[in-house]
N, C-alpha and C. Protein backbone atom coordinates (compact mmCIF):
# COMPACT_ATOMS: atom_id res chain seq x y z
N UNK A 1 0.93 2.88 -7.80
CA UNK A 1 0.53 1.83 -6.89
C UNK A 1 1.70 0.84 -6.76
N UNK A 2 2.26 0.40 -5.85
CA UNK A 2 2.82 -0.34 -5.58
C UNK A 2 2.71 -2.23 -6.22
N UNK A 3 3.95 -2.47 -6.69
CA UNK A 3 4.07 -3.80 -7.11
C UNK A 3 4.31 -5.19 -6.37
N UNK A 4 3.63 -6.18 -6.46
CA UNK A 4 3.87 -7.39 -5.76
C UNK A 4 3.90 -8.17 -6.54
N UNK A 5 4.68 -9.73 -6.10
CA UNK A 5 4.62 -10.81 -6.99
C UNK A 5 3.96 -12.09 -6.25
N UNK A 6 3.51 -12.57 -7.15
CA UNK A 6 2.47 -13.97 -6.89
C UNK A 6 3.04 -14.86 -7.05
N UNK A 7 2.96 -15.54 -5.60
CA UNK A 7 3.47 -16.69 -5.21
C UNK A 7 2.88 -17.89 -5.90
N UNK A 8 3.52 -19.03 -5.50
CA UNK A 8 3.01 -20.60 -5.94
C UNK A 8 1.84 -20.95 -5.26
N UNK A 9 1.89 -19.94 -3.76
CA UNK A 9 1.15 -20.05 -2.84
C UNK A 9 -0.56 -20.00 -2.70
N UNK A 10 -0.37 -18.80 -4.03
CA UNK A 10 -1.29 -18.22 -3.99
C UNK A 10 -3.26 -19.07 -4.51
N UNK A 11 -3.91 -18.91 -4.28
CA UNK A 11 -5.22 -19.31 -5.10
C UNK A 11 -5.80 -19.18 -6.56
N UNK A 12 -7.12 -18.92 -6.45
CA UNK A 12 -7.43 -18.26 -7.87
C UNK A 12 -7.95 -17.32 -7.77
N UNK A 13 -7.75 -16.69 -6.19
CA UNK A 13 -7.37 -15.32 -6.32
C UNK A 13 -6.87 -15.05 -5.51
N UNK A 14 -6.10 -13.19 -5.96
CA UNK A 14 -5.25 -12.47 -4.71
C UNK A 14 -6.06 -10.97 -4.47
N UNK A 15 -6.02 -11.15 -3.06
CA UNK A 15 -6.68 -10.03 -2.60
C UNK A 15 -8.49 -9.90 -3.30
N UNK A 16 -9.11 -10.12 -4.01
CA UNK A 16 -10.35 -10.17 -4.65
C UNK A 16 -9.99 -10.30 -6.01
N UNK A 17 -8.72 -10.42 -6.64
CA UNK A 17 -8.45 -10.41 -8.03
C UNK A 17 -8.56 -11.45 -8.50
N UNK A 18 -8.19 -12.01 -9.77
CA UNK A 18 -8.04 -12.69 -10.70
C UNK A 18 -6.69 -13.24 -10.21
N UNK A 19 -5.98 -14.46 -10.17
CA UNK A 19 -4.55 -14.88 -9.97
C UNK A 19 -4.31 -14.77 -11.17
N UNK A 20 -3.15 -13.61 -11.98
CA UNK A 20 -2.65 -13.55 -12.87
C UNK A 20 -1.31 -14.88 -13.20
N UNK A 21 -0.88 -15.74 -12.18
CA UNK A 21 -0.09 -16.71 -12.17
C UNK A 21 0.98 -16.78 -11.35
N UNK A 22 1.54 -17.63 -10.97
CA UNK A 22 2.79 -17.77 -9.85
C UNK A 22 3.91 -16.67 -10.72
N UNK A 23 4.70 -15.80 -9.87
CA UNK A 23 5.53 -15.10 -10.94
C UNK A 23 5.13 -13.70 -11.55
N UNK A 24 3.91 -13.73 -11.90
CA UNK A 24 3.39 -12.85 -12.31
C UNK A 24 3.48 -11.38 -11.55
N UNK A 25 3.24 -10.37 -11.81
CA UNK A 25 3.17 -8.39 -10.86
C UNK A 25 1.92 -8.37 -10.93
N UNK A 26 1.61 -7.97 -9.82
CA UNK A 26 0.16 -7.44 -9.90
C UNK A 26 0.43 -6.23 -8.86
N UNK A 27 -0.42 -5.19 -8.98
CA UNK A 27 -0.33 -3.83 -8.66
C UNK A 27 -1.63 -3.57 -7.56
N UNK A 28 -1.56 -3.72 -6.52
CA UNK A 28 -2.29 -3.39 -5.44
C UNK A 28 -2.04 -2.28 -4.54
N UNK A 29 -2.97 -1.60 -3.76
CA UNK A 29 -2.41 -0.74 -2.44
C UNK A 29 -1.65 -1.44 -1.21
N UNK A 30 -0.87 -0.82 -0.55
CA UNK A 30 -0.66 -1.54 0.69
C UNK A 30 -1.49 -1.81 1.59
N UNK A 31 -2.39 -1.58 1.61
CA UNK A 31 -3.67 -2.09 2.72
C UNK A 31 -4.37 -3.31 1.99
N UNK A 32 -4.24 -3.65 0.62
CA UNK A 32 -4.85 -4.80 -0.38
C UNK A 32 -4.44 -5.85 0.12
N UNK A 33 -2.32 -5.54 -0.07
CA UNK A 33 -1.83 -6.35 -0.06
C UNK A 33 -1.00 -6.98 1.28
N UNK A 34 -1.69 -6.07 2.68
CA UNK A 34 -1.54 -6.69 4.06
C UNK A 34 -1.64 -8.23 4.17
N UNK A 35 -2.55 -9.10 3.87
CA UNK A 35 -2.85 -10.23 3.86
C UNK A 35 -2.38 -11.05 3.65
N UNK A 36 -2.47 -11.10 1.60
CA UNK A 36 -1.56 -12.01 1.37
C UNK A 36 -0.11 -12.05 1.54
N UNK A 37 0.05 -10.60 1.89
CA UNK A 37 1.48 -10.93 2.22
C UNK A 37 1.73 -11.27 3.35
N UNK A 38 1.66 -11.61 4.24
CA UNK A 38 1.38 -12.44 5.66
C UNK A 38 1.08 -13.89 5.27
N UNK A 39 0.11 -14.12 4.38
CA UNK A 39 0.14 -15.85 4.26
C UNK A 39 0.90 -16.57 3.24
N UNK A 40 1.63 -15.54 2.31
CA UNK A 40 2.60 -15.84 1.35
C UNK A 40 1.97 -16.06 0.37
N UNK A 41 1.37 -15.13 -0.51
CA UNK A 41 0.57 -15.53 -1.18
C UNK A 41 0.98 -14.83 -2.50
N UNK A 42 1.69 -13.66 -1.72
CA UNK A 42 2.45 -12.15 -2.51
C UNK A 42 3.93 -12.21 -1.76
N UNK A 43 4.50 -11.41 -2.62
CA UNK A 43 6.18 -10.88 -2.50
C UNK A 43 6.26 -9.61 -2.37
N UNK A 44 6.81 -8.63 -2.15
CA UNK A 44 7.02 -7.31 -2.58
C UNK A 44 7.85 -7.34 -3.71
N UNK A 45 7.90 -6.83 -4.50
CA UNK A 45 8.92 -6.74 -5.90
C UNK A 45 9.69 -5.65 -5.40
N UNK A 46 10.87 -6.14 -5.65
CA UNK A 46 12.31 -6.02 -5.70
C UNK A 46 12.60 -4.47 -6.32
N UNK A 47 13.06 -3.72 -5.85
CA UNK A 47 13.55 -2.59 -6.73
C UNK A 47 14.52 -2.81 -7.72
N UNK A 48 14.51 -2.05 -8.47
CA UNK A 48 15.80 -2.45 -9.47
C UNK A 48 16.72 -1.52 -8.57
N UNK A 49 18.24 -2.86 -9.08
CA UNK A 49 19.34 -1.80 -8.49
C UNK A 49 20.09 -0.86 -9.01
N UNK A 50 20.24 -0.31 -8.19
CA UNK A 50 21.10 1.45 -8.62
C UNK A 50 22.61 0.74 -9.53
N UNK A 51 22.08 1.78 -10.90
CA UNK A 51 23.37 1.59 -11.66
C UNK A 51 24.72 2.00 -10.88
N UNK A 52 25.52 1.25 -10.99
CA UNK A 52 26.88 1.40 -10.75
C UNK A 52 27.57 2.43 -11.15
N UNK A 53 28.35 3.30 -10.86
CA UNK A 53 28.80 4.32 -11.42
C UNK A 53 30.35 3.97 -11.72
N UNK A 54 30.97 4.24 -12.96
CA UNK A 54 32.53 3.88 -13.05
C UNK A 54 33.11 4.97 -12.55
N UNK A 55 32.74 5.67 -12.28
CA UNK A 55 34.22 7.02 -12.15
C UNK A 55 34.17 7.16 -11.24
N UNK A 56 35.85 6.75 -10.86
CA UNK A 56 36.81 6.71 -9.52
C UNK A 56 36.10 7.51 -8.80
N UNK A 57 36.16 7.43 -7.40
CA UNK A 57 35.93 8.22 -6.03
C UNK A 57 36.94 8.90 -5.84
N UNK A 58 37.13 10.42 -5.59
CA UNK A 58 38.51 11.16 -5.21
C UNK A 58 38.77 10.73 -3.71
């Protein structure tokens, strides 16, 4: 399931949940999290970025 993060924005709740806290991941579907993410309520979380590779390019 896909990860989002909880805004400052948010209430004391997201989507029908519990507000786990500003900052916090919470794991919803994309149809959950249509909403609040439109009123800023959620973030999408960030992928981590692709390790860097050291060895030269020919």
């Amino acid at each position: 399931m896909p990860k989002f993060i909880v805004t400052k924005l948010a209430g004391k709740e997201v989507a029908g949940f519990p507000n786990p806290g500003a900052g916090k991941v919470i794991e919803l579907t994309d149809i959950q999290a249509q909403h609040p993410l439109r009123i800023g309520h959620l973030e999408r979380d960030k992928p981590a970025a692709p390790a860097l590779s050291t060895k030269p390019k020919d």
